[in-house]
C-alpha atoms as a PDB file:
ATOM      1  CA  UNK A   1      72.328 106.850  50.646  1.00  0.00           C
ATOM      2  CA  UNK A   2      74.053 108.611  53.366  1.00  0.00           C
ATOM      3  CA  UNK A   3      71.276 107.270  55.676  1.00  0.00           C
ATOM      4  CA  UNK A   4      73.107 103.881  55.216  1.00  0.00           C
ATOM      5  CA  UNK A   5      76.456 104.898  56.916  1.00  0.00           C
ATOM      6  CA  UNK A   6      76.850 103.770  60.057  1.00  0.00           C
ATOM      7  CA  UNK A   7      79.265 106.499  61.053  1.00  0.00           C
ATOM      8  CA  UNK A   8      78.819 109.951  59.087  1.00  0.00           C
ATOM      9  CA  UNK A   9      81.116 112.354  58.350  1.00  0.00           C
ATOM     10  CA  UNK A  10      79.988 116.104  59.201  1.00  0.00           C
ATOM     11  CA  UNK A  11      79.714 117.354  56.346  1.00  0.00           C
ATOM     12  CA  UNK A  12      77.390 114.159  55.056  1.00  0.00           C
ATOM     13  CA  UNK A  13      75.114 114.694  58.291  1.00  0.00           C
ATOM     14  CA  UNK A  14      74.773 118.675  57.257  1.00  0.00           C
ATOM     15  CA  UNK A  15      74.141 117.684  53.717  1.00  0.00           C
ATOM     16  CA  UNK A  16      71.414 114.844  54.776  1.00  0.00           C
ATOM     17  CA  UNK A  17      69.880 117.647  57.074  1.00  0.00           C
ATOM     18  CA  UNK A  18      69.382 119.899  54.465  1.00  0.00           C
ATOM     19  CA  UNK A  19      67.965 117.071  52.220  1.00  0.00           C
ATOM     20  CA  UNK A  20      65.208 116.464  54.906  1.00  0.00           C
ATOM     21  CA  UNK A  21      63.532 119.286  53.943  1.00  0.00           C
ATOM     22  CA  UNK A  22      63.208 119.148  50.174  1.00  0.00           C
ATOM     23  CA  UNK A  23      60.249 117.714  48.415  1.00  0.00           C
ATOM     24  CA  UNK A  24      61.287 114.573  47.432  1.00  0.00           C
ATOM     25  CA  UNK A  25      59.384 111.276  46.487  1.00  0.00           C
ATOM     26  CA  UNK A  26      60.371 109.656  50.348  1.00  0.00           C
ATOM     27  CA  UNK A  27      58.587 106.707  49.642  1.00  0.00           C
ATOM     28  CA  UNK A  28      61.070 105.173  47.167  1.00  0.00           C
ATOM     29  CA  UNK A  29      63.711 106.446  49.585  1.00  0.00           C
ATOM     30  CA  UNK A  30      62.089 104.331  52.242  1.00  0.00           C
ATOM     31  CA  UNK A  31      61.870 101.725  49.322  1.00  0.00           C
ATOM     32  CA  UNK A  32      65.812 101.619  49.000  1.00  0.00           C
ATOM     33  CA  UNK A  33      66.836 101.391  52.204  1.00  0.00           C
ATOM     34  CA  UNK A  34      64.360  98.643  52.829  1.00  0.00           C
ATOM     35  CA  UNK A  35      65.866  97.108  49.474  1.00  0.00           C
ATOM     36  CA  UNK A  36      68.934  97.437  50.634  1.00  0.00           C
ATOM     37  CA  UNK A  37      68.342  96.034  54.691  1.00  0.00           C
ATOM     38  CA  UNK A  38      69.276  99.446  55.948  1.00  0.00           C
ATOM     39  CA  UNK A  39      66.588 100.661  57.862  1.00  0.00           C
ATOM     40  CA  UNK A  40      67.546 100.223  61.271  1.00  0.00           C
ATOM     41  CA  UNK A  41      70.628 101.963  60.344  1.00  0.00           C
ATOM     42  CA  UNK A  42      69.082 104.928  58.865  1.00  0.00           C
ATOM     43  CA  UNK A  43      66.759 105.260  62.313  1.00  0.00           C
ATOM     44  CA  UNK A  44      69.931 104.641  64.378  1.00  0.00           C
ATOM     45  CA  UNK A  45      71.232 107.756  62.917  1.00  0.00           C
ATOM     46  CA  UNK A  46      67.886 109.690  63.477  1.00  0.00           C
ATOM     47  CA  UNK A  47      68.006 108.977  67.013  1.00  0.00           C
ATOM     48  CA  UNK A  48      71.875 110.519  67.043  1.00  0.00           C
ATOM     49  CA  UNK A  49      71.558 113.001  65.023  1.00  0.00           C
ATOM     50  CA  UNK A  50      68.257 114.431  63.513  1.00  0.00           C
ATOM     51  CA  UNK A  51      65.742 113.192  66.323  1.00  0.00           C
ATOM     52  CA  UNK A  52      64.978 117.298  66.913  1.00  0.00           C
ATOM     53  CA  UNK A  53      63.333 117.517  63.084  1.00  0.00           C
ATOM     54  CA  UNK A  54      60.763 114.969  63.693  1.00  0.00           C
ATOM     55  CA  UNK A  55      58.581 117.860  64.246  1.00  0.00           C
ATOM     56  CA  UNK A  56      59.045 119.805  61.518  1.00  0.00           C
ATOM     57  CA  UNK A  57      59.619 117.136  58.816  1.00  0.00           C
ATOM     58  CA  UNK A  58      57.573 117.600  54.892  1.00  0.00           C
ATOM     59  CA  UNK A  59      57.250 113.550  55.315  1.00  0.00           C
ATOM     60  CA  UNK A  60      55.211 113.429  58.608  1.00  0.00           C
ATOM     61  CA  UNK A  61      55.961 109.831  58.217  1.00  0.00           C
ATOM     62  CA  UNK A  62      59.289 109.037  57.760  1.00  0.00           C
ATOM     63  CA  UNK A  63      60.966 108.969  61.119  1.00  0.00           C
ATOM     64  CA  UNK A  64      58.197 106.795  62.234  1.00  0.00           C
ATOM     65  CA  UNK A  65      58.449 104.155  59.532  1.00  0.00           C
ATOM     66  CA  UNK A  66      62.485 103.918  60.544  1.00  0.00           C
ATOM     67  CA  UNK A  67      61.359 103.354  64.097  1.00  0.00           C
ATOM     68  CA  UNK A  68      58.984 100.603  63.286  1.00  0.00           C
ATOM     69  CA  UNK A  69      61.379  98.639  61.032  1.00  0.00           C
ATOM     70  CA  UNK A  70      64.039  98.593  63.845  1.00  0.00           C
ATOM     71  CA  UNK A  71      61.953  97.667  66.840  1.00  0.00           C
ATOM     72  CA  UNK A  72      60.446  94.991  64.466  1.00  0.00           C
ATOM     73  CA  UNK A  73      64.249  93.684  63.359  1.00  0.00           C
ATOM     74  CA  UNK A  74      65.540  94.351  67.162  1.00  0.00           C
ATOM     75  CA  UNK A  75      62.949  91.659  68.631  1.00  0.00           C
ATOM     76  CA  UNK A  76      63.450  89.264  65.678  1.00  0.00           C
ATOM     77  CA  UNK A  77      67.102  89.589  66.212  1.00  0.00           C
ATOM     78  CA  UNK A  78      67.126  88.977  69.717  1.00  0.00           C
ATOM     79  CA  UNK A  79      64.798  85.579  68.965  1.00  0.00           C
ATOM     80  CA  UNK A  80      66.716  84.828  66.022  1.00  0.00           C
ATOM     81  CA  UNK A  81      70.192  84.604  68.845  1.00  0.00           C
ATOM     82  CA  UNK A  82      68.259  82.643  71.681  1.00  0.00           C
ATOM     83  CA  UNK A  83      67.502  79.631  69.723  1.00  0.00           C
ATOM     84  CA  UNK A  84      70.745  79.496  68.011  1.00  0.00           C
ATOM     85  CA  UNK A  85      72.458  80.153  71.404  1.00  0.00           C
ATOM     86  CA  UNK A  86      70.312  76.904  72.466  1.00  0.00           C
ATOM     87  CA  UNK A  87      71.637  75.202  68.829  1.00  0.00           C
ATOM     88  CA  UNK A  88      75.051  76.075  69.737  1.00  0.00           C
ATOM     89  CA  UNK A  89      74.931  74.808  73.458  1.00  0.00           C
ATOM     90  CA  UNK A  90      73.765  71.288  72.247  1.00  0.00           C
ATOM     91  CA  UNK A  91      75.926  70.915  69.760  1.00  0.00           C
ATOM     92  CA  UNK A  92      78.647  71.965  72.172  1.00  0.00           C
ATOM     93  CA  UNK A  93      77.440  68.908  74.621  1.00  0.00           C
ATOM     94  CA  UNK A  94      78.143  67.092  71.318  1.00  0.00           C
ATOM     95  CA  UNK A  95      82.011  67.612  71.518  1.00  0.00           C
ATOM     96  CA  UNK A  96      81.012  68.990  68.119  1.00  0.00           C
ATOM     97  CA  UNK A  97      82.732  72.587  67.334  1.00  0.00           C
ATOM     98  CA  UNK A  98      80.551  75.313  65.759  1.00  0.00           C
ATOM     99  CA  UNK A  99      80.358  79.200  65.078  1.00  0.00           C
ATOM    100  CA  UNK A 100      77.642  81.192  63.963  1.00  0.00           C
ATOM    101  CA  UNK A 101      78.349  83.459  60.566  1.00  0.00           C
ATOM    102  CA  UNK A 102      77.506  86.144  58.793  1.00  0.00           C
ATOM    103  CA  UNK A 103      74.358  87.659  59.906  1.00  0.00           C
ATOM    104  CA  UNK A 104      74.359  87.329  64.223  1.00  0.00           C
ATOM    105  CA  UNK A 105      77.551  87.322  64.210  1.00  0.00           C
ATOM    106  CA  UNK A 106      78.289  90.585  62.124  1.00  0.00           C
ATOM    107  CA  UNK A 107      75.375  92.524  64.234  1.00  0.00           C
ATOM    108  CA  UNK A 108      77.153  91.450  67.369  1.00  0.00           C
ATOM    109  CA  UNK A 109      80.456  92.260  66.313  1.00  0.00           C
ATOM    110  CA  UNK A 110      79.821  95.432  64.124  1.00  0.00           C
ATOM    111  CA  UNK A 111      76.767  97.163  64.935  1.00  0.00           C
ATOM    112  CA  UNK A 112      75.899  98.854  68.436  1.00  0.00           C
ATOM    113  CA  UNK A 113      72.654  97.586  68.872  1.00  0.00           C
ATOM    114  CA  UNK A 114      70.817  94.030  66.911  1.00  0.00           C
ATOM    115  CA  UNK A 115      68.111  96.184  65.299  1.00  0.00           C
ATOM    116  CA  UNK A 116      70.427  97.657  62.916  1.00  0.00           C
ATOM    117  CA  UNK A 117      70.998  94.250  61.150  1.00  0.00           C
ATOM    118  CA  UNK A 118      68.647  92.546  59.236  1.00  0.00           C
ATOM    119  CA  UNK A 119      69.275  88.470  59.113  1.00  0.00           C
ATOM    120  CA  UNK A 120      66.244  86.531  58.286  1.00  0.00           C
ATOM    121  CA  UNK A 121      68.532  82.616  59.036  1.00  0.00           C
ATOM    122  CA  UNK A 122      71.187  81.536  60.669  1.00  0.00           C
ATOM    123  CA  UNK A 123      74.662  79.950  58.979  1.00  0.00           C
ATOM    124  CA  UNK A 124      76.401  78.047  61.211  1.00  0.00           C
ATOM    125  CA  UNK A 125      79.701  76.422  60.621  1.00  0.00           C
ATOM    126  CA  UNK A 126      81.120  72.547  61.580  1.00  0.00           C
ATOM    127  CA  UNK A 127      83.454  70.399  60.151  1.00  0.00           C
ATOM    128  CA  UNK A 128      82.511  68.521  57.400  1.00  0.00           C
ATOM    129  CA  UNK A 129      82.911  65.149  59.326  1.00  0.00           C
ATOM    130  CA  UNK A 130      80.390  66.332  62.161  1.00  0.00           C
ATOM    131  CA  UNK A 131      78.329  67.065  59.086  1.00  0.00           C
ATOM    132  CA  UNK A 132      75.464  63.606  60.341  1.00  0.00           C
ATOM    133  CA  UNK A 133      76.295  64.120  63.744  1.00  0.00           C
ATOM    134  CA  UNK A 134      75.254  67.983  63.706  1.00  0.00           C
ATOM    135  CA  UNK A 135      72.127  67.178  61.857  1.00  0.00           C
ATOM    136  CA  UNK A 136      70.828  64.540  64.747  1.00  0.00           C
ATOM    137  CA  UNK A 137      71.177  67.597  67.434  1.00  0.00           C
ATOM    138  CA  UNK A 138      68.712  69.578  64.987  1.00  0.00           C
ATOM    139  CA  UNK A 139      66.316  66.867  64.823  1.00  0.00           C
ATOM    140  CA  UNK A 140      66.590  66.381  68.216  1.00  0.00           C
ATOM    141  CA  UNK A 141      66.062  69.888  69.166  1.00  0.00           C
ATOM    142  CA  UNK A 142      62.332  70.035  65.958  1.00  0.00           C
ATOM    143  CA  UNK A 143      64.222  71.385  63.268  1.00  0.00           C
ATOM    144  CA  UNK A 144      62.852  69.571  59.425  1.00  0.00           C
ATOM    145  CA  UNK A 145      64.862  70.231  56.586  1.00  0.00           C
ATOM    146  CA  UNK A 146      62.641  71.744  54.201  1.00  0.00           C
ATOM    147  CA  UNK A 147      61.052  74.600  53.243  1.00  0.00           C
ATOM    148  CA  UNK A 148      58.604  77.094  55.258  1.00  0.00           C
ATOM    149  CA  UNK A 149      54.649  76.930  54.576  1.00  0.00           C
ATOM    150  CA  UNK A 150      53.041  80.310  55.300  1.00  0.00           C
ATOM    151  CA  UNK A 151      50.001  79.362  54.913  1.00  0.00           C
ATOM    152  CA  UNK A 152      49.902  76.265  57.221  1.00  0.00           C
ATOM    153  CA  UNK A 153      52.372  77.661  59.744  1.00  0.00           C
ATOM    154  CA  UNK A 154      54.570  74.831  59.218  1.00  0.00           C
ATOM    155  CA  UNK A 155      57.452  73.587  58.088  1.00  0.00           C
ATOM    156  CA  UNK A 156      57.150  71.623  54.534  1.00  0.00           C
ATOM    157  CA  UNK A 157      59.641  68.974  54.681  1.00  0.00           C
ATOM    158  CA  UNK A 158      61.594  68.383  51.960  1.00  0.00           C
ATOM    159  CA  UNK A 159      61.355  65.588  49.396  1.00  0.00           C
ATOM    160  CA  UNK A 160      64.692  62.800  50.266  1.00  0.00           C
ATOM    161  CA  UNK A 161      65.836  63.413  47.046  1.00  0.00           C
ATOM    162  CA  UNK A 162      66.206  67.103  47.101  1.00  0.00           C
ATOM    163  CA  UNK A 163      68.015  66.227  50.738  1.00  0.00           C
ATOM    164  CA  UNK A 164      70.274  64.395  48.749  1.00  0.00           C
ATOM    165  CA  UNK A 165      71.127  66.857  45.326  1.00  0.00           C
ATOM    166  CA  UNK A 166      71.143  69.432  47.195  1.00  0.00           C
ATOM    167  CA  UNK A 167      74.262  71.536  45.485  1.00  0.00           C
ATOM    168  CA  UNK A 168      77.746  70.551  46.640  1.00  0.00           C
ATOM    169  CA  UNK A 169      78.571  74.024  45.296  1.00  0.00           C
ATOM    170  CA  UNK A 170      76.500  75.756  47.715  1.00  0.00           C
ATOM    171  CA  UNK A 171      78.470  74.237  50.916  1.00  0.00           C
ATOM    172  CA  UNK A 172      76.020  73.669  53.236  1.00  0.00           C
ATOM    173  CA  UNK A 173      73.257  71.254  53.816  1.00  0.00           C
ATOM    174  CA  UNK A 174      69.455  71.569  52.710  1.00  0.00           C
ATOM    175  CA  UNK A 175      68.110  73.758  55.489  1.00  0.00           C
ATOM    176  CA  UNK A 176      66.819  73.127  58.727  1.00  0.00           C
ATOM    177  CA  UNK A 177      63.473  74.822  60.150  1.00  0.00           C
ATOM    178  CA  UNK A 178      61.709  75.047  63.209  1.00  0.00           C
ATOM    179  CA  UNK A 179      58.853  75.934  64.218  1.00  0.00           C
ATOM    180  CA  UNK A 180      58.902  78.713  67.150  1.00  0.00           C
ATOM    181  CA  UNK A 181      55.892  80.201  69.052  1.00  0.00           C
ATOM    182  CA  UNK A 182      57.375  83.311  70.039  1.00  0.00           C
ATOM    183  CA  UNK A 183      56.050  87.067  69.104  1.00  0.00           C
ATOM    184  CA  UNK A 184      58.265  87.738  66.333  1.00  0.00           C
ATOM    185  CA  UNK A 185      59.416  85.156  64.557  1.00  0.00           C
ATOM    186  CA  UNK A 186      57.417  82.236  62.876  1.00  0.00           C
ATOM    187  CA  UNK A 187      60.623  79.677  62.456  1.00  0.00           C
ATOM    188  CA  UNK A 188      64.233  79.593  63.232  1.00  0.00           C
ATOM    189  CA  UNK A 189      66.010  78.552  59.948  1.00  0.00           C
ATOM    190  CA  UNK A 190      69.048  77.365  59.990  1.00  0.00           C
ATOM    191  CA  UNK A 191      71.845  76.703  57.072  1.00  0.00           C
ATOM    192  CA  UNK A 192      74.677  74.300  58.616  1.00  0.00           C
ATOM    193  CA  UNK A 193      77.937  75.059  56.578  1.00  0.00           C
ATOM    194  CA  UNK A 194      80.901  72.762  55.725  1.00  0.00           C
ATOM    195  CA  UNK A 195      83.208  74.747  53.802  1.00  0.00           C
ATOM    196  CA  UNK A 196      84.128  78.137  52.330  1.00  0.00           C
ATOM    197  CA  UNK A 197      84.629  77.979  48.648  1.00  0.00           C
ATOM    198  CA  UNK A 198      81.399  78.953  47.724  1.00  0.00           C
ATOM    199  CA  UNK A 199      80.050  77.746  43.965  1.00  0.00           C
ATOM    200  CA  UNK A 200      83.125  75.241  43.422  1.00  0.00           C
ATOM    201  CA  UNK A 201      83.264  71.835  44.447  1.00  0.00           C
ATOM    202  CA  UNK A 202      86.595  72.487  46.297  1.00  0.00           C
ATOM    203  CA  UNK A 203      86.705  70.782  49.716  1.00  0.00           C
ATOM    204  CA  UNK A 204      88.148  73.081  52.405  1.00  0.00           C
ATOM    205  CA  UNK A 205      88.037  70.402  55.367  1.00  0.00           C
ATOM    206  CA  UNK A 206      91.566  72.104  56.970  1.00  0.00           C
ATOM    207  CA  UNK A 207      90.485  76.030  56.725  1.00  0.00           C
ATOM    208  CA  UNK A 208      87.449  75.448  58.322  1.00  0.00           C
ATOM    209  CA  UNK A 209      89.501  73.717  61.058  1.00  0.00           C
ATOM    210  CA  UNK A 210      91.568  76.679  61.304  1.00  0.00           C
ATOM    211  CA  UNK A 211      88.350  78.875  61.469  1.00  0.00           C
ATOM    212  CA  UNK A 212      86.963  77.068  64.285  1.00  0.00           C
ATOM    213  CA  UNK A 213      90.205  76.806  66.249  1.00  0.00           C
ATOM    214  CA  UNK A 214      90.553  80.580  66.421  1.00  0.00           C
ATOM    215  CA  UNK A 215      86.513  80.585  66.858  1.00  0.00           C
ATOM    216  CA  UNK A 216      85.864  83.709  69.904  1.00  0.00           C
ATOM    217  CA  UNK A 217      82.629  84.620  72.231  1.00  0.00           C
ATOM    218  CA  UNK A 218      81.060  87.823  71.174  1.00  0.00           C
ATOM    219  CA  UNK A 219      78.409  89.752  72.928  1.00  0.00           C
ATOM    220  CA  UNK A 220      76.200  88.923  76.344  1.00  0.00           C
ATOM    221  CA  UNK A 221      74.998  86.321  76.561  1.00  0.00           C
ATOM    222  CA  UNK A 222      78.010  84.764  75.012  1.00  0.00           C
ATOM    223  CA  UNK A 223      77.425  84.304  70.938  1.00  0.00           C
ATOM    224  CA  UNK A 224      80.459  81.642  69.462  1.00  0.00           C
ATOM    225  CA  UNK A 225      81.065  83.079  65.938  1.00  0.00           C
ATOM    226  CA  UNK A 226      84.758  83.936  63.981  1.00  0.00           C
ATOM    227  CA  UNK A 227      87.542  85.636  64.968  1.00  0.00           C
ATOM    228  CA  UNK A 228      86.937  89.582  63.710  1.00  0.00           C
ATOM    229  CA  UNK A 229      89.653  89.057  61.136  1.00  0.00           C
ATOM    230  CA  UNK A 230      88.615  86.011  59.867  1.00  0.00           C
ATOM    231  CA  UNK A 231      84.891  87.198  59.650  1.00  0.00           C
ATOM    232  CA  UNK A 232      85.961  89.608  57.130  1.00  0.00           C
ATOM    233  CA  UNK A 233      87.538  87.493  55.120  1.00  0.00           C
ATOM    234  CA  UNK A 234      85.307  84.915  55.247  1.00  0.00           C
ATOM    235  CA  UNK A 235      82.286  87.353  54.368  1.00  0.00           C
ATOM    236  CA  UNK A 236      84.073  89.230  51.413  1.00  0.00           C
ATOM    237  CA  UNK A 237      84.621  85.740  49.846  1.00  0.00           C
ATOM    238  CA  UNK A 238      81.267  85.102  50.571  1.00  0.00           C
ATOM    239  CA  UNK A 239      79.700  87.947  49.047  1.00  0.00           C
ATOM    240  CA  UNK A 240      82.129  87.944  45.967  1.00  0.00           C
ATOM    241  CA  UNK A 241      81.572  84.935  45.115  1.00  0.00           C
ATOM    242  CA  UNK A 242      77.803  85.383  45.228  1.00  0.00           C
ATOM    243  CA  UNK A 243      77.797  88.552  42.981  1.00  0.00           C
ATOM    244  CA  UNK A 244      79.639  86.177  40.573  1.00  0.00           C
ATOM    245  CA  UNK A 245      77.105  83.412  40.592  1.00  0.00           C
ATOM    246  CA  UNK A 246      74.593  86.148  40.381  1.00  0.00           C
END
């Protein structure tokens, strides 16, 4: 969908216009770009571009729906970053070196504004030797590994076993939750990575070493996460290697 670009061309923005005004089913269009976590996106270029046909629009609808969905992921983006700034901080008072990636770190780096990314946990990166040590500053700050309870409201911690098979493949630790009473957001989860060969057993101790020595601040307040370059990298492997194991 055009709606998804973050920077359109204009003759995709004339097209889209045009497209605004035919009778189309817009509820499966507002399906897909939910599907596909581009909402925020899509409103981001209502607000720059089509804001004047809210108006006149077939689907009375639409433009509102957009603006919900980014408000709603703009305040649990913002609470999503202020407890993992706090993570970050105590784990820097640790001597222990970590970077947020993926999700925070990509909407700070790539998006103008937080509401236009969608991240429902937080990766963060350490050594694999600060592995223990990193997982007594989450305890320390109420994070359980385990699994969220909706119904309770509470984090259902996880059985020791599952703690301890927990795939090597995946590359990160059983996650951590925490329980938040803030507006928006019912936990903060967090996934503490240790490498970044996803869905091997590979152990890549000295490129995450590299990763973290060329680690930058992004953003105000200041948000640690991976050097631009590296971030892209690091995500394409990512994703790859996930539409693989898929």
């Amino acid at each position: 969908l055009w709606w998804s670009i973050l920077r359109l061309r204009q003759a995709e923005l004339v097209r889209l216009r045009e497209l605004l005004y035919t009778r189309i089913d817009w509820t499966r269009v507002l399906g897909i770009l939910a599907t596909h976590r581009t909402m925020g996106v899509a409103w981001h270029n209502v607000r720059r571009h089509l804001i004047e046909e809210r108006g006149a629009l077939v689907p009375t609808y639409l433009f509102k729906s957009l603006e919900v969905a980014y408000k709603g992921q703009a305040a649990i983006a913002r609470e999503q970053i202020a407890f993992s700034l706090e993570l970050l901080d105590a784990l820097t008072e640790e001597g222990i070196a970590a970077v947020l990636v993926k999700g925070a770190g990509v909407a700070r780096m790539a998006y103008p504004d937080l509401g236009m990314r969608v991240f429902n946990d937080n990766d963060v990166l350490v050594e694999h030797c600060r592995i223990a040590d990193a997982g007594a500053v989450l305890r320390r700050l109420g994070y359980v590994q385990g699994s969220w309870d909706y119904a309770a409201g509470t984090v259902r911690p996880a059985r020791r076993s599952d703690i301890v098979k927990y795939p090597v493949s995946s590359h990160q630790t059983h996650p951590y939750l925490r329980p938040v009473n803030v507006p928006a957001l019912e936990c903060h989860r967090v996934d503490l990575h240790f490498s970044v060969d996803l869905t091997t057993n590979n152990r890549t101790d000295d490129a995450v070493r590299d990763l973290l020595d060329r680690r930058v601040t992004v953003g105000t307040p200041p948000l640690s996460t991976l050097d631009p370059t590296d971030m892209f990298v690091f995500c394409c492997v990512h994703f790859a290697k996930e539409a693989v194991q898929v």
